[in-house]
Protein backbone atom coordinates (compact mmCIF):
# COMPACT_ATOMS: atom_id res chain seq x y z
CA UNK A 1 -148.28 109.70 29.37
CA UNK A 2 -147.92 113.16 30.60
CA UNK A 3 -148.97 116.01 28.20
CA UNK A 4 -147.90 119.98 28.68
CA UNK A 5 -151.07 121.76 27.97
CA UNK A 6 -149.23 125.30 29.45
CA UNK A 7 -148.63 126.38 25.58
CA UNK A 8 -152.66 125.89 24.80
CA UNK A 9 -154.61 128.71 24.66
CA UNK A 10 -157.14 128.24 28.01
CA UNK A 11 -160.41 128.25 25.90
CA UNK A 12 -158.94 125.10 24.22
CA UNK A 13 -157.24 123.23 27.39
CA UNK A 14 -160.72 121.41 27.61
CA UNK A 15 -161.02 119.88 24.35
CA UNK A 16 -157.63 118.89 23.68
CA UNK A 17 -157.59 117.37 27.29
CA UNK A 18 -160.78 115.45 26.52
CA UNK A 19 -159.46 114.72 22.91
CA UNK A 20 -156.08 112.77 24.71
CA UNK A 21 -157.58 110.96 26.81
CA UNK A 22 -159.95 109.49 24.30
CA UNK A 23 -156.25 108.36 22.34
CA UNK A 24 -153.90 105.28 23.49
CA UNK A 25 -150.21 105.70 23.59
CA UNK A 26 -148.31 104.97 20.44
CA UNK A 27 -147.40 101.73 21.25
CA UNK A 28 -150.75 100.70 22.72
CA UNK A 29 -152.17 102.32 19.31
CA UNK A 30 -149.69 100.35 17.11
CA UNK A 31 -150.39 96.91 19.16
CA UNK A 32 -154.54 97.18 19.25
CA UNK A 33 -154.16 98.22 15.49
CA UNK A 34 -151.74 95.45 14.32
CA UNK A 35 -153.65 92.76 16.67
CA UNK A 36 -157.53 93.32 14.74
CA UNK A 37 -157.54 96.67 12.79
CA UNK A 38 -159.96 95.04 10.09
CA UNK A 39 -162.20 93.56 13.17
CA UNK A 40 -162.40 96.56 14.76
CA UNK A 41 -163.90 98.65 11.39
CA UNK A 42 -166.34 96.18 10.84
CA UNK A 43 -167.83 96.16 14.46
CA UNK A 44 -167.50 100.50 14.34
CA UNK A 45 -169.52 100.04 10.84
CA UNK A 46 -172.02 98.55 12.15
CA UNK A 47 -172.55 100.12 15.81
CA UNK A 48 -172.65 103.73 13.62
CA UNK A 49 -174.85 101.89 11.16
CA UNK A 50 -177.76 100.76 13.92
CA UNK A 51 -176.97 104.63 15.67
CA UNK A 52 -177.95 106.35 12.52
CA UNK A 53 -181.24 104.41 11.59
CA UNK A 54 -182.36 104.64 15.51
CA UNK A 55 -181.37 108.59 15.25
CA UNK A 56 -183.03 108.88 11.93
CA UNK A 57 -186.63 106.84 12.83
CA UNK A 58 -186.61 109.12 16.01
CA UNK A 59 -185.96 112.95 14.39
CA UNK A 60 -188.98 111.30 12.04
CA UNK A 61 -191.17 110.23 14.70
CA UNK A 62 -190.51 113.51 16.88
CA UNK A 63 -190.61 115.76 13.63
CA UNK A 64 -186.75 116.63 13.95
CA UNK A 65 -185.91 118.79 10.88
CA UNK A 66 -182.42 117.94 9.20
CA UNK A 67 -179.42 118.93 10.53
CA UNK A 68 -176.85 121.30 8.31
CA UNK A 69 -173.20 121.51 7.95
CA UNK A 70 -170.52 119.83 6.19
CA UNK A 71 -171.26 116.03 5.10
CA UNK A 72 -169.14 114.58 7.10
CA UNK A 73 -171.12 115.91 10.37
CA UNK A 74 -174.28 115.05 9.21
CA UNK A 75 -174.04 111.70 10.58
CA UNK A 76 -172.47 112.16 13.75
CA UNK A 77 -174.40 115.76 14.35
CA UNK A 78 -177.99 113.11 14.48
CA UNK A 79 -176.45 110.39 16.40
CA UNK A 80 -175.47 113.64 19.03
CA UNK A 81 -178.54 115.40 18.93
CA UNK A 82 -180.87 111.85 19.51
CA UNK A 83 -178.60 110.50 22.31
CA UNK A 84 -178.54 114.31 24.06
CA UNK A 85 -182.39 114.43 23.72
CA UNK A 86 -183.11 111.27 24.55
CA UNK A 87 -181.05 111.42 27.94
CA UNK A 88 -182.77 114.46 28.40
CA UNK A 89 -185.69 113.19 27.98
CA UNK A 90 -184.94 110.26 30.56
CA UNK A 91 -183.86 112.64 32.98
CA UNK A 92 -186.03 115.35 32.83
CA UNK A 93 -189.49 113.92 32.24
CA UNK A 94 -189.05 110.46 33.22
CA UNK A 95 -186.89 110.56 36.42
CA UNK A 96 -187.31 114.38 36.60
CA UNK A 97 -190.40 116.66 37.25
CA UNK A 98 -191.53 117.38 34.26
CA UNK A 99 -194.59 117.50 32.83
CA UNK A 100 -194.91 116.77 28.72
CA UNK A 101 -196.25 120.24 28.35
CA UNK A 102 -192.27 121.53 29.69
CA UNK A 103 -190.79 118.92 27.33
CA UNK A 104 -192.54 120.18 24.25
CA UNK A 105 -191.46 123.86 24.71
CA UNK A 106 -187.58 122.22 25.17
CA UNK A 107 -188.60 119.87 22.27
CA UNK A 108 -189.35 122.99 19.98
CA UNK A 109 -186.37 125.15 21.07
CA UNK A 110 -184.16 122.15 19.93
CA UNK A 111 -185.86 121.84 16.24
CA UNK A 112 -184.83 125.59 16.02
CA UNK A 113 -180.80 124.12 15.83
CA UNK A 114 -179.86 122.65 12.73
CA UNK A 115 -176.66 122.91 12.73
CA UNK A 116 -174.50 119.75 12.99
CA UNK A 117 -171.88 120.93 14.43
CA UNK A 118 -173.73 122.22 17.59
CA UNK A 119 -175.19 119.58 18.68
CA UNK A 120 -171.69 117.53 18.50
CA UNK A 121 -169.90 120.28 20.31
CA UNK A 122 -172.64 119.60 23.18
CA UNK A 123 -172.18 115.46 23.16
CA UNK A 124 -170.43 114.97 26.31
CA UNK A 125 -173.46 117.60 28.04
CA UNK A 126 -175.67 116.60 30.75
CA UNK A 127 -179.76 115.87 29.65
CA UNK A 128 -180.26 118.32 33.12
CA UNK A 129 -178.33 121.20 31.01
CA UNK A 130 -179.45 121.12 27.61
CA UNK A 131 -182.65 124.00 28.63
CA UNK A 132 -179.52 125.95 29.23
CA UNK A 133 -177.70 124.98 26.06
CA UNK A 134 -180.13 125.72 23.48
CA UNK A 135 -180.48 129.09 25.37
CA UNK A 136 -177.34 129.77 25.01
CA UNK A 137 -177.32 128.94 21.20
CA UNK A 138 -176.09 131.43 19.01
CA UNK A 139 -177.58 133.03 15.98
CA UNK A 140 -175.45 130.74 13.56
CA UNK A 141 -176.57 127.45 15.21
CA UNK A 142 -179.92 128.25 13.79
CA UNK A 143 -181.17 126.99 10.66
CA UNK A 144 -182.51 129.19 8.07
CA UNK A 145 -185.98 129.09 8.52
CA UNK A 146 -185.78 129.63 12.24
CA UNK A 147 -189.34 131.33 13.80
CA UNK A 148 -187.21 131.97 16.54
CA UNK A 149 -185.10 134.79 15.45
């Protein structure tokens, strides 16, 4: 299907681009819903379910303070933050160059963002970029009791 994204504002092109193509059709999204809606929820429920305990036994293991924000980010802000930090990880430390010393100043930058909604705006982000990302972090994307302001 062919969407005019000419009346968007440019900043916001991106996201609504990346926001259709995650979405079926109408009538594909009336036929997969009709077909096994209830299916469907239970599987979600439980993928999300397994993401959140892995995300929450890893922000404990690596010290990981809490993330902030509305409730309903919470969730999805942790399962974000693991899987961008663990593919960094991957890439940068175990397939990359470097050392653990490099990974725990990157480590520590990233306990210094608490909020949620961050570290979901930053899902679809290359493990190579984050360094860059959490440098670019603003002031608000801080938590509260941030040593780094």
């Amino acid at each position: 299907m062919y969407h005019d994204l000419s009346n968007r504002p440019a900043d916001k092109r991106a996201g609504f681009a990346r926001w259709l193509a995650s979405k079926d059709c109408t009538g594909c999204w009336k036929a997969a819903r009709d077909a096994d809606s209830e299916s469907k929820e239970v599987w979600l429920a439980t993928k999300r379910a397994a993401e959140k305990e892995a995300a929450a036994a890893w922000a404990t293991q690596f010290d990981m303070p809490p993330l902030e924000g509305p409730a309903k980010t919470l969730d999805w802000g942790e399962r974000s933050r693991h899987q961008l930090m663990t593919a960094a990880h991957t890439m940068l430390v175990v397939e990359g160059a470097w050392d653990e010393a490099d990974w725990a100043e990157l480590e520590e930058k990233a306990r210094s963002i608490t909020r949620a909604g961050w570290w979901i705006d930053q899902r679809d982000a290359e493990g190579t970029d984050l360094l860059e990302l959490l440098e670019a972090a603003g002031e608000d994307d801080h938590g509260t009791e941030n040593p780094f302001r």
